[in-house]
N, C-alpha and C. Protein backbone atom coordinates (compact mmCIF):
# COMPACT_ATOMS: atom_id res chain seq x y z
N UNK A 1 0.81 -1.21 0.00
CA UNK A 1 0.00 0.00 0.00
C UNK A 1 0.85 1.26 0.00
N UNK A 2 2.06 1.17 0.40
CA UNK A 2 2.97 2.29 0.54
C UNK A 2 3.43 2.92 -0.95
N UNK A 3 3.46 1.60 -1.65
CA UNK A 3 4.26 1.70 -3.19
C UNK A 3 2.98 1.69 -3.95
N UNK A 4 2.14 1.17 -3.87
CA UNK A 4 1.02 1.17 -4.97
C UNK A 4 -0.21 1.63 -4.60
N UNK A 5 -0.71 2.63 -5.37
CA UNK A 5 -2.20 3.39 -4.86
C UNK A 5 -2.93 2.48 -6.13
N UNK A 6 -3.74 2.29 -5.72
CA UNK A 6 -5.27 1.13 -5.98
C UNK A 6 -5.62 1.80 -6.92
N UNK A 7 -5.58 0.90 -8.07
CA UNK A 7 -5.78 1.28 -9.79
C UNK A 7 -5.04 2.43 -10.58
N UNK A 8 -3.89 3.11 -9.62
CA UNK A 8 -3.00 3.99 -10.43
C UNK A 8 -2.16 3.17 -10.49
N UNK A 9 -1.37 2.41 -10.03
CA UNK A 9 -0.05 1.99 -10.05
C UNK A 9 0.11 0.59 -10.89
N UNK A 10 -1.25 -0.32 -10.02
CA UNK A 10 -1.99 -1.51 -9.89
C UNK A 10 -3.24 -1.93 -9.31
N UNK A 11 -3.01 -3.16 -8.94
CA UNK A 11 -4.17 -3.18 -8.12
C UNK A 11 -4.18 -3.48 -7.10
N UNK A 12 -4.47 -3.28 -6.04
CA UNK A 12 -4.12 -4.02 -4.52
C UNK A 12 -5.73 -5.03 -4.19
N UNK A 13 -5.24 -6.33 -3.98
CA UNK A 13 -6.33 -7.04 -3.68
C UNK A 13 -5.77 -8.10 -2.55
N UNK A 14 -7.22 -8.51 -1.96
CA UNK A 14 -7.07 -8.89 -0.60
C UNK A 14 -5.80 -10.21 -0.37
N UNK A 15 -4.99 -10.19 0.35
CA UNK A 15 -4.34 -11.37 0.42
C UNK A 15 -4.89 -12.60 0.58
N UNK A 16 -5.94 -13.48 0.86
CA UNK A 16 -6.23 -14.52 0.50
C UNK A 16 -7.67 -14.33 -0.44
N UNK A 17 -7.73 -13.85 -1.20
CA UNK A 17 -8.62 -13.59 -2.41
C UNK A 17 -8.22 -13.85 -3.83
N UNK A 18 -8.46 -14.91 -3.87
CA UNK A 18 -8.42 -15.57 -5.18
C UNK A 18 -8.89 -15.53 -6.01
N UNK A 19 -10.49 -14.97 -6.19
CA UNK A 19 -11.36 -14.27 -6.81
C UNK A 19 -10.97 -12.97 -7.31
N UNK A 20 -10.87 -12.34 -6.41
CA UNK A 20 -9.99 -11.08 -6.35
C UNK A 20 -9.00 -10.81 -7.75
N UNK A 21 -8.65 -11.60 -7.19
CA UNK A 21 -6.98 -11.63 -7.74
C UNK A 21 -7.43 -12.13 -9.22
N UNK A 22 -8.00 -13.30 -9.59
CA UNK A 22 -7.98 -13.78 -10.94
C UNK A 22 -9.21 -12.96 -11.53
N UNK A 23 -9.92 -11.53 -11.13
CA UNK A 23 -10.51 -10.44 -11.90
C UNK A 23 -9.87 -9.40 -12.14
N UNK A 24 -8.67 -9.25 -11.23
CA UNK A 24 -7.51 -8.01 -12.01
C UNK A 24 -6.63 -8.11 -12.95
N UNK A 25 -6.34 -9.98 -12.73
CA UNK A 25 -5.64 -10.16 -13.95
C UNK A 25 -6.51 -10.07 -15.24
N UNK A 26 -7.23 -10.86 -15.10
CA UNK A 26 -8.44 -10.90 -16.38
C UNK A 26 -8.53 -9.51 -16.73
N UNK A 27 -8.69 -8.23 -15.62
CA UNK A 27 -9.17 -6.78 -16.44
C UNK A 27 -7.88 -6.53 -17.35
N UNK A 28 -7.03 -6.93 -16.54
CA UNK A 28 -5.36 -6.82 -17.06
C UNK A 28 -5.18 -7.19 -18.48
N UNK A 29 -5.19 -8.02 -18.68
CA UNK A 29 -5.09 -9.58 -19.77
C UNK A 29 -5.80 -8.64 -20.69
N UNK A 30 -7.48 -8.69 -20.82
CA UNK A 30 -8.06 -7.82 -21.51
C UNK A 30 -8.46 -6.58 -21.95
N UNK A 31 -7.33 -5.74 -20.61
CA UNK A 31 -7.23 -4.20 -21.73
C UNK A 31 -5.37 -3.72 -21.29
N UNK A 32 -5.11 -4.04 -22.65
CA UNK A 32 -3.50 -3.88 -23.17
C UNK A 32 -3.15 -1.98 -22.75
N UNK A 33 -4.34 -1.50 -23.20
CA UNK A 33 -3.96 0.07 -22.80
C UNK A 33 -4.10 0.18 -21.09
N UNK A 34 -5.02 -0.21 -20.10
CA UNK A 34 -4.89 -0.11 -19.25
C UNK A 34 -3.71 -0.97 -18.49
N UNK A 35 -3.18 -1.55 -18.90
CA UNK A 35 -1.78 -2.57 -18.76
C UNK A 35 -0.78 -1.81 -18.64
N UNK A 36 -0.66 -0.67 -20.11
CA UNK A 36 0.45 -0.18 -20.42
C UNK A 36 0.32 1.15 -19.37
N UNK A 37 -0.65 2.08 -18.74
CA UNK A 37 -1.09 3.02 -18.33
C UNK A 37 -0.64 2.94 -16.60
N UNK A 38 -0.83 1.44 -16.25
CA UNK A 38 -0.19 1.14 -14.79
C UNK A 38 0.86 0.73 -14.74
N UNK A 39 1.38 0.27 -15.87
CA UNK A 39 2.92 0.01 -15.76
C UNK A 39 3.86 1.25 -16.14
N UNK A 40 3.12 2.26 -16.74
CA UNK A 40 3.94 3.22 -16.78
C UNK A 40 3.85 4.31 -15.75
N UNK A 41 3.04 4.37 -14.76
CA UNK A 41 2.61 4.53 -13.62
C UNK A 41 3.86 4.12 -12.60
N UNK A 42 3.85 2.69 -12.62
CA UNK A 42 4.35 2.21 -11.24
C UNK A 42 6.01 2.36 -11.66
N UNK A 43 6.29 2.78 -13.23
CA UNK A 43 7.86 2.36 -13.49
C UNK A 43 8.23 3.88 -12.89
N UNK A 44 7.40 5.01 -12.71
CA UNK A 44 7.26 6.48 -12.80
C UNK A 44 7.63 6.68 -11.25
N UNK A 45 6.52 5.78 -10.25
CA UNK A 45 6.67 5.84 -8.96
C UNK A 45 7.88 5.30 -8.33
N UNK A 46 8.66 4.43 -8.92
CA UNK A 46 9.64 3.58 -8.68
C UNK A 46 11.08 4.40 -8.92
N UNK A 47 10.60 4.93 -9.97
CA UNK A 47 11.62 5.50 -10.20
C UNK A 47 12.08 7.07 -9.43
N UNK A 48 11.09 7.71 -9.10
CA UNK A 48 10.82 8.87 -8.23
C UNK A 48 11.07 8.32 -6.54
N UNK A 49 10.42 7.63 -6.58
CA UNK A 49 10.71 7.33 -5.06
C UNK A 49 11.93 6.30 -4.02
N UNK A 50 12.48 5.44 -5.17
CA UNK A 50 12.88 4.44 -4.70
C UNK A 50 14.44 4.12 -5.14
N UNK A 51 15.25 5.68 -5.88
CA UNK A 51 15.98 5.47 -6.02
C UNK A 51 17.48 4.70 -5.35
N UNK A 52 18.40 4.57 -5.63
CA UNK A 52 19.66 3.98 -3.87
C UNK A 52 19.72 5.10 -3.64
N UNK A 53 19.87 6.43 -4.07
CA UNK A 53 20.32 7.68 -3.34
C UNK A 53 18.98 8.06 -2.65
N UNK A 54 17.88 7.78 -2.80
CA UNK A 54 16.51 7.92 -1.83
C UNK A 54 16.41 7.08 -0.90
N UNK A 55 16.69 5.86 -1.55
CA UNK A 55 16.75 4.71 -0.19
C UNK A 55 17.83 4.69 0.85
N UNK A 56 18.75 5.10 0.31
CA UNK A 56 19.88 5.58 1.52
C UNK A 56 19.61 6.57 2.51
N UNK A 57 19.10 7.48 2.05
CA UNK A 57 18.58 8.37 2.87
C UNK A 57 17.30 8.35 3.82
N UNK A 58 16.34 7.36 3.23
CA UNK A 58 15.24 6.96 3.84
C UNK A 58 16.33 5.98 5.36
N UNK A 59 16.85 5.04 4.83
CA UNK A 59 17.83 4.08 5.82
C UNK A 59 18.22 5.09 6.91
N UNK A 60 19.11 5.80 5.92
CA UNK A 60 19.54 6.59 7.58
C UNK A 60 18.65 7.26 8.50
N UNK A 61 17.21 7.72 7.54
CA UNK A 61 16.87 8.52 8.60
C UNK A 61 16.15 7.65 9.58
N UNK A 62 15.75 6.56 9.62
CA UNK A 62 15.64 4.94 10.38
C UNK A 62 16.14 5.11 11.63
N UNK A 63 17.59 4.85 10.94
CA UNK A 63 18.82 4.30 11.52
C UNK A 63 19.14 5.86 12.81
N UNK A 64 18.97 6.82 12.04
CA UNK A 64 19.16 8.32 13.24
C UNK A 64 18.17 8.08 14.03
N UNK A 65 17.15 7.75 13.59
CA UNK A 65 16.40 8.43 14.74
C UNK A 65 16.35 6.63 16.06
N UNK A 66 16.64 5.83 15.02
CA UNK A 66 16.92 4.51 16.32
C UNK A 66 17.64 4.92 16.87
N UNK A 67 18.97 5.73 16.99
CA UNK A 67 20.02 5.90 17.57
C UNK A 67 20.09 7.52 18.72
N UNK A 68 19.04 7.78 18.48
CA UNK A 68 19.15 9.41 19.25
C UNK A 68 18.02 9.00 19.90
């Protein structure tokens, strides 16, 4: 939920939902533009947020404030 907002990124569905799960793929499967629209989404978020020079900095600020 931190990395993916619900139908921008992907889809977030319930962890033991199997139902669930095999109707997002199916929406998936059957629309190629909405496929391409969340994957260019989540490559966008990934890339903005999750760089090593972001994640390093996210770490330390962890790691400071465990330590003070």
């Amino acid at each position: 939920e931190e990395v993916i907002e619900n139908g921008v990124q992907g889809f977030l569905v319930p962890l033991e939902n199997p139902e669930e799960l095999s109707k997002a793929i199916l929406q998936l499967l059957n629309n190629p533009d909405q496929r391409r629209k969340l994957g260019l989404a989540a490559s966008f978020q990934i890339m903005q947020g999750y760089t090593t020079e972001q994640m390093c900095k996210k770490y330390l600020k962890v790691v400071n404030r465990l330590i003070l």
